[in-house]
Protein backbone atom coordinates (compact mmCIF):
# COMPACT_ATOMS: atom_id res chain seq x y z
CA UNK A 1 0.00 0.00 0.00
CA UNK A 2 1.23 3.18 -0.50
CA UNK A 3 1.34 6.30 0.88
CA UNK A 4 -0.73 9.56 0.44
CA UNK A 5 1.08 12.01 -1.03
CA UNK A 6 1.68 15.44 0.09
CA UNK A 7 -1.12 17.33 -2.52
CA UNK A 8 -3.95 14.75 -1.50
CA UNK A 9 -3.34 14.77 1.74
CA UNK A 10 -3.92 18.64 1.58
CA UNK A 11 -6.86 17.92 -0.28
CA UNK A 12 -8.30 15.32 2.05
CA UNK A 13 -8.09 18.32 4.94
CA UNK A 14 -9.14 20.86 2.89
CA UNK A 15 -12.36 18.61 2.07
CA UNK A 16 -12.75 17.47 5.94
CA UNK A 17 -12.76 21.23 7.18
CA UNK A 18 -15.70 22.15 4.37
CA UNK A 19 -17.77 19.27 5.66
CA UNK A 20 -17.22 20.43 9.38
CA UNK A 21 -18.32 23.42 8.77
CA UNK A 22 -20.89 22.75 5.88
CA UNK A 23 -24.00 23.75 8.32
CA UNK A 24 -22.38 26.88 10.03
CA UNK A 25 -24.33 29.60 10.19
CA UNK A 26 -20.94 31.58 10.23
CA UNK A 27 -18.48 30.31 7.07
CA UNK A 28 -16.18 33.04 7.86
CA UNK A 29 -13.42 30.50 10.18
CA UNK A 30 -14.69 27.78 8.09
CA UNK A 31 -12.89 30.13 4.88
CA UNK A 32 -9.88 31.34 7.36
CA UNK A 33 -8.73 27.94 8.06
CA UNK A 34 -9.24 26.70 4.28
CA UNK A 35 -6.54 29.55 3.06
CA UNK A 36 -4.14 29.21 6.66
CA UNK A 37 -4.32 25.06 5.95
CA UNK A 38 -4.06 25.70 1.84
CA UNK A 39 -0.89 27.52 2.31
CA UNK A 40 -0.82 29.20 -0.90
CA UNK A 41 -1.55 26.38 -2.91
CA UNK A 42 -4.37 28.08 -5.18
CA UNK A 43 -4.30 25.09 -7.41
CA UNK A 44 -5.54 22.37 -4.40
CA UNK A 45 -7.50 24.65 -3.09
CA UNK A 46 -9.36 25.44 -6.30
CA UNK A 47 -9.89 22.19 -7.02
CA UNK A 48 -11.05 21.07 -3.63
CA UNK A 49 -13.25 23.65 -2.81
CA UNK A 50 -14.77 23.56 -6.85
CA UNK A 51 -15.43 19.57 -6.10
CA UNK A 52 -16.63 20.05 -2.51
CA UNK A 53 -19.06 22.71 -3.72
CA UNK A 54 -20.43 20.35 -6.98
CA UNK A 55 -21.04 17.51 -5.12
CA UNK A 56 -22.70 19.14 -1.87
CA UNK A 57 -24.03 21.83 -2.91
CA UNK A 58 -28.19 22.09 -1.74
CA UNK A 59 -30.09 23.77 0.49
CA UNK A 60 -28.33 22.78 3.42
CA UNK A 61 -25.02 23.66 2.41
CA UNK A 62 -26.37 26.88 0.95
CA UNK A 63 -24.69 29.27 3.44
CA UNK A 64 -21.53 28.12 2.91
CA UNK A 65 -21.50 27.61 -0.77
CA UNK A 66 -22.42 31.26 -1.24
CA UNK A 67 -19.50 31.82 1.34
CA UNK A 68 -17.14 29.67 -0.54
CA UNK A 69 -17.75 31.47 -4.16
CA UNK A 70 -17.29 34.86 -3.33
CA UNK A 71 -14.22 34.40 -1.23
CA UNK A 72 -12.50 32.18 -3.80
CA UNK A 73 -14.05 34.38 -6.70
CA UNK A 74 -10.48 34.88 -7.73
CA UNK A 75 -9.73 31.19 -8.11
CA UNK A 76 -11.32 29.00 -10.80
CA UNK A 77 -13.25 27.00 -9.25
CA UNK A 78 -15.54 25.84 -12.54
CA UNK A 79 -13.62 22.57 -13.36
CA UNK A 80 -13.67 21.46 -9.78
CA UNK A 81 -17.29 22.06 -9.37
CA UNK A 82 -18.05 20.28 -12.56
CA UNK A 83 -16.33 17.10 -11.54
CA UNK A 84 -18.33 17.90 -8.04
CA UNK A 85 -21.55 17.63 -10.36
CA UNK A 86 -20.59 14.59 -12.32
CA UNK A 87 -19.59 12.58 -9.45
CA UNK A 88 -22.45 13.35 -6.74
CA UNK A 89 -24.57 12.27 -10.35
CA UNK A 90 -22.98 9.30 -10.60
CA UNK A 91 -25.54 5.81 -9.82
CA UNK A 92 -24.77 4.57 -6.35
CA UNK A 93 -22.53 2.08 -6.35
CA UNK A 94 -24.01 -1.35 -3.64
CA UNK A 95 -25.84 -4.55 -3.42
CA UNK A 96 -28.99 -2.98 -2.98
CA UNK A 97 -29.86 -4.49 -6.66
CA UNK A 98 -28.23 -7.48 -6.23
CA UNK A 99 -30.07 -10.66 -7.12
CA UNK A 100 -29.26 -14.34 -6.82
């Protein structure tokens, strides 16, 4: 097995601190941490925030999606959120339709 590397680990805590915070009524730490944990690294960050927002985006999530786009408005966040949209449109992958 090997090990995670250094970029998707980053992206793994970028993603966990977005779905800690995905029902705060106040995004603002939930945005401070992304860019303290992110580092600089537009590129992860774009891409994880862009996915995060694509697949969870409803109206439970709605505070801090709104949150998320204007304070990464600078970053392009379209390619990430369409591979958000794709995947949380994927079929669910189980046994539920198994049949002997």
């Amino acid at each position: 097995m090997s090990a995670l590397t250094p970029d998707k680990a980053l992206e793994i805590q970028l993603s966990a601190i977005m779905a800690r915070g995905q029902f705060a009524n106040e995004p603002a730490p939930v945005i401070d941490e992304l860019r303290a944990v992110a580092k600089g690294r537009a590129d992860i960050l774009a891409s994880a925030v862009g996915r995060w927002i694509g697949f969870y985006e409803d109206k439970h999530t709605r505070i801090l999606v709104e949150a998320l786009r204007l304070a990464f408005d600078d970053l392009d966040l379209a390619p990430g959120i369409a591979l958000g949209v794709e995947r949380r449109n994927r079929p669910v992958h189980g046994t539920h339709d198994f049949q002997r």
